[in-house]
C-alpha atoms as a PDB file:
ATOM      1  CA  UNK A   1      -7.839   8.886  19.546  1.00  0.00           C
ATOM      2  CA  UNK A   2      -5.335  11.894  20.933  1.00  0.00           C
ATOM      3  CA  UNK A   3      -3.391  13.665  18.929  1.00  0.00           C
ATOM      4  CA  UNK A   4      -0.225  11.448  20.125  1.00  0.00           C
ATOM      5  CA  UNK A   5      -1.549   8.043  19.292  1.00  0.00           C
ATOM      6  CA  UNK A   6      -3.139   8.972  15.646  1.00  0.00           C
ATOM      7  CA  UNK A   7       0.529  10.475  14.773  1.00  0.00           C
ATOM      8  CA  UNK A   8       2.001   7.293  15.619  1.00  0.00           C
ATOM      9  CA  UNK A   9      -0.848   5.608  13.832  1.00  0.00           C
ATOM     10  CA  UNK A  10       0.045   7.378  10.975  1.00  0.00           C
ATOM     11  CA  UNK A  11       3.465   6.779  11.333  1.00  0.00           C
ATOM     12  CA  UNK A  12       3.114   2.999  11.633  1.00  0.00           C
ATOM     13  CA  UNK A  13       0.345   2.911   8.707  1.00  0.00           C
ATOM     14  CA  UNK A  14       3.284   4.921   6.372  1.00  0.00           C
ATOM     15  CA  UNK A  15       5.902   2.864   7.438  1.00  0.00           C
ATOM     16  CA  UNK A  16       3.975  -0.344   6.210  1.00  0.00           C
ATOM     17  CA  UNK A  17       2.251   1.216   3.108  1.00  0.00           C
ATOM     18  CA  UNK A  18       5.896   1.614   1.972  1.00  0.00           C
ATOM     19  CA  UNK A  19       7.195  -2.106   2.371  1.00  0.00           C
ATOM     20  CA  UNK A  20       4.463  -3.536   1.007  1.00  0.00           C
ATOM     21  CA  UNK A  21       5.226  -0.885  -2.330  1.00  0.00           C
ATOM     22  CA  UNK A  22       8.771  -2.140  -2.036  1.00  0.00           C
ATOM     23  CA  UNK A  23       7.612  -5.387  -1.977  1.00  0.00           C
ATOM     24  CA  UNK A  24       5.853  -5.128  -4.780  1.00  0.00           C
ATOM     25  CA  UNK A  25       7.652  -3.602  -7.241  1.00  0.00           C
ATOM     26  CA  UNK A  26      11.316  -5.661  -6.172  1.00  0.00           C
ATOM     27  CA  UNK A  27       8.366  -8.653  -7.363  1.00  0.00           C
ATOM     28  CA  UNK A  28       7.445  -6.725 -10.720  1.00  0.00           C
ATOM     29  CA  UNK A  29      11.031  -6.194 -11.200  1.00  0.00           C
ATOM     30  CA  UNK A  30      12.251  -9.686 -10.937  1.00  0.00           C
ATOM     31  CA  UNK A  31       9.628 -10.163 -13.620  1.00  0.00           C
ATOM     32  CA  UNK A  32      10.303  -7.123 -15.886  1.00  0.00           C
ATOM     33  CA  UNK A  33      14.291  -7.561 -16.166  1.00  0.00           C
ATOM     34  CA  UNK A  34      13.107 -10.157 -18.823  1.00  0.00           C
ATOM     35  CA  UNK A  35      11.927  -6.938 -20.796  1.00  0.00           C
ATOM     36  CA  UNK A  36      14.274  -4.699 -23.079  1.00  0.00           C
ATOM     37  CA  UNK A  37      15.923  -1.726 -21.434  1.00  0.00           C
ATOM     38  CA  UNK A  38      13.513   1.112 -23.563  1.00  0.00           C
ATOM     39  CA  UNK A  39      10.631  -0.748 -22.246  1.00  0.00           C
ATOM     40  CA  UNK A  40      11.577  -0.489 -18.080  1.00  0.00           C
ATOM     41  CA  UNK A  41      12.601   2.784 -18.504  1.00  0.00           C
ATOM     42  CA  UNK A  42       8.696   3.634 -19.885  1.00  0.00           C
ATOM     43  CA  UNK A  43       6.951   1.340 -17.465  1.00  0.00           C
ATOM     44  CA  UNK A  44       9.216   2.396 -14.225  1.00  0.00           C
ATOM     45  CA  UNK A  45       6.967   5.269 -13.056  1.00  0.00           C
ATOM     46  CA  UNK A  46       3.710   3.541 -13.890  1.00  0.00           C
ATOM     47  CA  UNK A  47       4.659   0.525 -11.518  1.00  0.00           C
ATOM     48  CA  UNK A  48       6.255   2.849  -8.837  1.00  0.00           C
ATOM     49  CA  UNK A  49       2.598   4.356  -8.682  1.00  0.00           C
ATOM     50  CA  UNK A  50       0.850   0.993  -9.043  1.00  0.00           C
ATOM     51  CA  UNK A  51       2.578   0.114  -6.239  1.00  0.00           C
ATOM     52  CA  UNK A  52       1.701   2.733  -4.364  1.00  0.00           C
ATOM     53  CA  UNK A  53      -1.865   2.633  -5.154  1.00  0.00           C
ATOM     54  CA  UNK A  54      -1.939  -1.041  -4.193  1.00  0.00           C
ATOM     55  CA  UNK A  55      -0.503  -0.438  -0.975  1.00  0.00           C
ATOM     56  CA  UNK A  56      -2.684   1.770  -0.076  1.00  0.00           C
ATOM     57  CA  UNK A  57      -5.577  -0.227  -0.900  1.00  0.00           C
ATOM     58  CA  UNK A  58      -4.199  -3.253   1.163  1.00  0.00           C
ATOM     59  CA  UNK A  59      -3.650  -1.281   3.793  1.00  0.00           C
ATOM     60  CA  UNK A  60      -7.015   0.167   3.599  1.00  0.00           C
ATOM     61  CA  UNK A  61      -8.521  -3.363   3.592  1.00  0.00           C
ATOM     62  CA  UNK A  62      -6.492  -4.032   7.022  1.00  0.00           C
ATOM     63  CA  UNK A  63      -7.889  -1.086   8.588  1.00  0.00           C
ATOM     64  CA  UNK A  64     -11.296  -1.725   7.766  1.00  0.00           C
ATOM     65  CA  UNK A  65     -11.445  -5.378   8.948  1.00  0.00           C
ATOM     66  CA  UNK A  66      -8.989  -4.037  11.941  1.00  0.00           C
ATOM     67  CA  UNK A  67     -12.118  -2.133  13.184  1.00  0.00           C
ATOM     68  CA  UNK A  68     -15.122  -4.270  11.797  1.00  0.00           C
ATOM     69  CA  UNK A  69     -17.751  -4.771  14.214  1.00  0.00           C
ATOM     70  CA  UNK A  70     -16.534  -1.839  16.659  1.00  0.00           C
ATOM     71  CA  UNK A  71     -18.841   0.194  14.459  1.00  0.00           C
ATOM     72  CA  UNK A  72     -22.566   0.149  14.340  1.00  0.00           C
ATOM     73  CA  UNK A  73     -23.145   2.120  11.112  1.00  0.00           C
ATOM     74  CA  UNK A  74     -24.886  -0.023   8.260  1.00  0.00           C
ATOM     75  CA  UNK A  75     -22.062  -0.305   6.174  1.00  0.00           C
ATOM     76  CA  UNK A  76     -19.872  -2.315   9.203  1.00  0.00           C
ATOM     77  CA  UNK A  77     -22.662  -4.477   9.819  1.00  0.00           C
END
């Protein structure tokens, strides 16, 4: 991959890592307005990250079965 097309790769792969984070926390936040105020405030940093983190690993999933079977190492077989 050339410098050009793993920049836009990266790009693209940002891009979505962030609306599936937004997605997911405007989901836990539907949930959590049932909550008092002193508990959000606590938990709002936590989810941001969770989010985050999950994002991530989705997108990580996407990638891996993106390019499953163009690989002949043991672990894609």
């Amino acid at each position: 991959m050339d410098p050009a097309q793993l920049e836009e790769y990266l790009v693209e792969r940002n891009t979505l890592s962030l609306t599936i984070a937004k997605g997911i926390i405007k989901t836990i936040s539907a949930q959590l307005k049932k909550l008092p105020e002193e508990a959000l405030e606590e938990m709002g940093a936590t989810i941001r990250d969770s989010s985050n983190e999950i994002a991530e690993a989705i997108l990580d999933i996407m990638s891996a079965e993106e390019y499953e079977g163009d690989c002949d190492c043991e672990g894609c077989r």
